[in-house]
C-alpha atoms as a PDB file:
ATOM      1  CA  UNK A   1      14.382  10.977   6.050  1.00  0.00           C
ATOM      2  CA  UNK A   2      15.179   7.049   5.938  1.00  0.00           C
ATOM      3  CA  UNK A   3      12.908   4.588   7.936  1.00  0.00           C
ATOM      4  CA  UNK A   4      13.955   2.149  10.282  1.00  0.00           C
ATOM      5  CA  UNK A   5      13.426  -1.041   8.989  1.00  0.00           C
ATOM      6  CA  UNK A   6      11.056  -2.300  11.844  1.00  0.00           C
ATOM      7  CA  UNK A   7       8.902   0.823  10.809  1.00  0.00           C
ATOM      8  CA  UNK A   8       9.160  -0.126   7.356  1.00  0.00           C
ATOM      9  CA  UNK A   9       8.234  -3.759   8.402  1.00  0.00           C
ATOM     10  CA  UNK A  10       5.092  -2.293  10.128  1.00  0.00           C
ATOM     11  CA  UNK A  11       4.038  -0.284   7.392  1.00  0.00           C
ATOM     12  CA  UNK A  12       3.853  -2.805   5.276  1.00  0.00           C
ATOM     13  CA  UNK A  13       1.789  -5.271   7.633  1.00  0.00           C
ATOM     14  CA  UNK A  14      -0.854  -1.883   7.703  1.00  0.00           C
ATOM     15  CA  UNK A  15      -1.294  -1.794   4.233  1.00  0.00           C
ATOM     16  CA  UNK A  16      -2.128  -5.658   3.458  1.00  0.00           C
ATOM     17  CA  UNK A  17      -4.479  -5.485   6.570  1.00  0.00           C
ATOM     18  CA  UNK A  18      -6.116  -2.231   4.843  1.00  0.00           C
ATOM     19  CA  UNK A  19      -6.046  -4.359   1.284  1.00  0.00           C
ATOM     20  CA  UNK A  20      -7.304  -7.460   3.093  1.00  0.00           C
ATOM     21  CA  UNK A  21      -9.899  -6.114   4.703  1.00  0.00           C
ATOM     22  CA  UNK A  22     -11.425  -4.390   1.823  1.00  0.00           C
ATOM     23  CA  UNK A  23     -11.955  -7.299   0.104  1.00  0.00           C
ATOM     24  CA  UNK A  24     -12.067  -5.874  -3.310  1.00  0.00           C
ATOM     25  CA  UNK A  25      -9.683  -4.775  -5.817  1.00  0.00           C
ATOM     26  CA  UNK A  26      -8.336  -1.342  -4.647  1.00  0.00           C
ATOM     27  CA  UNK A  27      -6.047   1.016  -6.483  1.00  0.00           C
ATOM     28  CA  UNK A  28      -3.307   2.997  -6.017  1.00  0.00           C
ATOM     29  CA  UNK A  29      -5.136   6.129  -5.961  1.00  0.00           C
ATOM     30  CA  UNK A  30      -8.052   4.815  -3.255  1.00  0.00           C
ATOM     31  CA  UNK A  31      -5.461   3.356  -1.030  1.00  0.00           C
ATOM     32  CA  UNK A  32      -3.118   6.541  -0.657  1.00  0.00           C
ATOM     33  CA  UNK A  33      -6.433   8.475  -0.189  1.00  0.00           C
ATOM     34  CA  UNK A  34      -7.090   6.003   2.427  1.00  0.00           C
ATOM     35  CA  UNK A  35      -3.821   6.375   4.212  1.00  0.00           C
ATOM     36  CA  UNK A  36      -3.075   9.541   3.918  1.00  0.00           C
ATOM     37  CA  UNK A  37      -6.433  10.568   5.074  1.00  0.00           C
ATOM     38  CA  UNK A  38      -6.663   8.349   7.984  1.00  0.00           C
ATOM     39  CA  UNK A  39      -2.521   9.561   8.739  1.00  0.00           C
ATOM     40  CA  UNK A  40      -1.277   6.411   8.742  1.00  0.00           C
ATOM     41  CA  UNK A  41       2.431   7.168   7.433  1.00  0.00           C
ATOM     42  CA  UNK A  42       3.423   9.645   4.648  1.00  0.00           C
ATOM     43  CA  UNK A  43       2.705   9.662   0.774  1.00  0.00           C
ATOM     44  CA  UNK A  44       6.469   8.611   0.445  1.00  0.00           C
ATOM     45  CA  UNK A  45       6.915   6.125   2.845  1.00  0.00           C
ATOM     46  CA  UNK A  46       3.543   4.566   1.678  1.00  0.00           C
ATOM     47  CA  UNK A  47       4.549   4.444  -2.167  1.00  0.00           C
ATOM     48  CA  UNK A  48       7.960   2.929  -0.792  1.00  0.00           C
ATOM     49  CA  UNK A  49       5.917  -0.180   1.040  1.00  0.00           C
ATOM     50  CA  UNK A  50       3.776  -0.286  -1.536  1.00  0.00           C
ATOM     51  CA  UNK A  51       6.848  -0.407  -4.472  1.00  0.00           C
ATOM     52  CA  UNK A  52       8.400  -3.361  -1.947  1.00  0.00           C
ATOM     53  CA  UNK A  53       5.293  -5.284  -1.659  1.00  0.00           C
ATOM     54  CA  UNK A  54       4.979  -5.609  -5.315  1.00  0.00           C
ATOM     55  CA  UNK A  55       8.722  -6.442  -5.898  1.00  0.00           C
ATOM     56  CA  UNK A  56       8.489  -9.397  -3.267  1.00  0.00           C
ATOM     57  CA  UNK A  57       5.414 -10.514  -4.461  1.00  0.00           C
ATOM     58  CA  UNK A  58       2.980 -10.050  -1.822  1.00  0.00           C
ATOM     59  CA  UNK A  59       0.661  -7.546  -3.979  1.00  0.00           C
ATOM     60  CA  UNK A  60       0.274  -7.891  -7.821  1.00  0.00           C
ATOM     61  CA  UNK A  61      -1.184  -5.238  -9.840  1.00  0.00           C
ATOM     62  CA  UNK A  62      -4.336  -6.687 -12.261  1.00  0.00           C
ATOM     63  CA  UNK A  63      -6.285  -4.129 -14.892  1.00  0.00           C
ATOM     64  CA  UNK A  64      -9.676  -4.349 -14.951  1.00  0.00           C
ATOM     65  CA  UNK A  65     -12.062  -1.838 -17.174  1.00  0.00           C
ATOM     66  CA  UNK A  66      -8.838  -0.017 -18.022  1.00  0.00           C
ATOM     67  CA  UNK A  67      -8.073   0.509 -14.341  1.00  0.00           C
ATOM     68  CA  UNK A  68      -5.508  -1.083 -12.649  1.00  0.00           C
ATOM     69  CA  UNK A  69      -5.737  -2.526  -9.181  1.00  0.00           C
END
């Protein structure tokens, strides 16, 4: 099942408001449960925004401890 792109768009918007308003380094792992638990969209349309977000730039991955966030 392919996403419209204005879906897609709004997606993405969700998770950088989630990430923003965190305010702390969050991983992959604590912001599917997040999603997924709240409903927001599905795992793979959430690993898709997420997988965009870091290609354009607009997340960056950082390891700290041995975890990466």
């Amino acid at each position: 099942m392919l996403e419209n792109t204005e879906q897609a768009a709004e997606n993405r918007v969700l998770i950088l408001y989630i990430i923003n308003e965190l305010n702390i380094p969050v991983s992959n792992l604590h912001l599917t449960d997040t999603i997924l638990g709240n409903r927001f969209m599905n795992y793979f349309s959430l690993q898709s925004s997420i997988d965009e977000l870091l290609k354009n730039g607009m997340i960056t991955e950082t390891e700290e401890d041995g975890k990466i966030y």
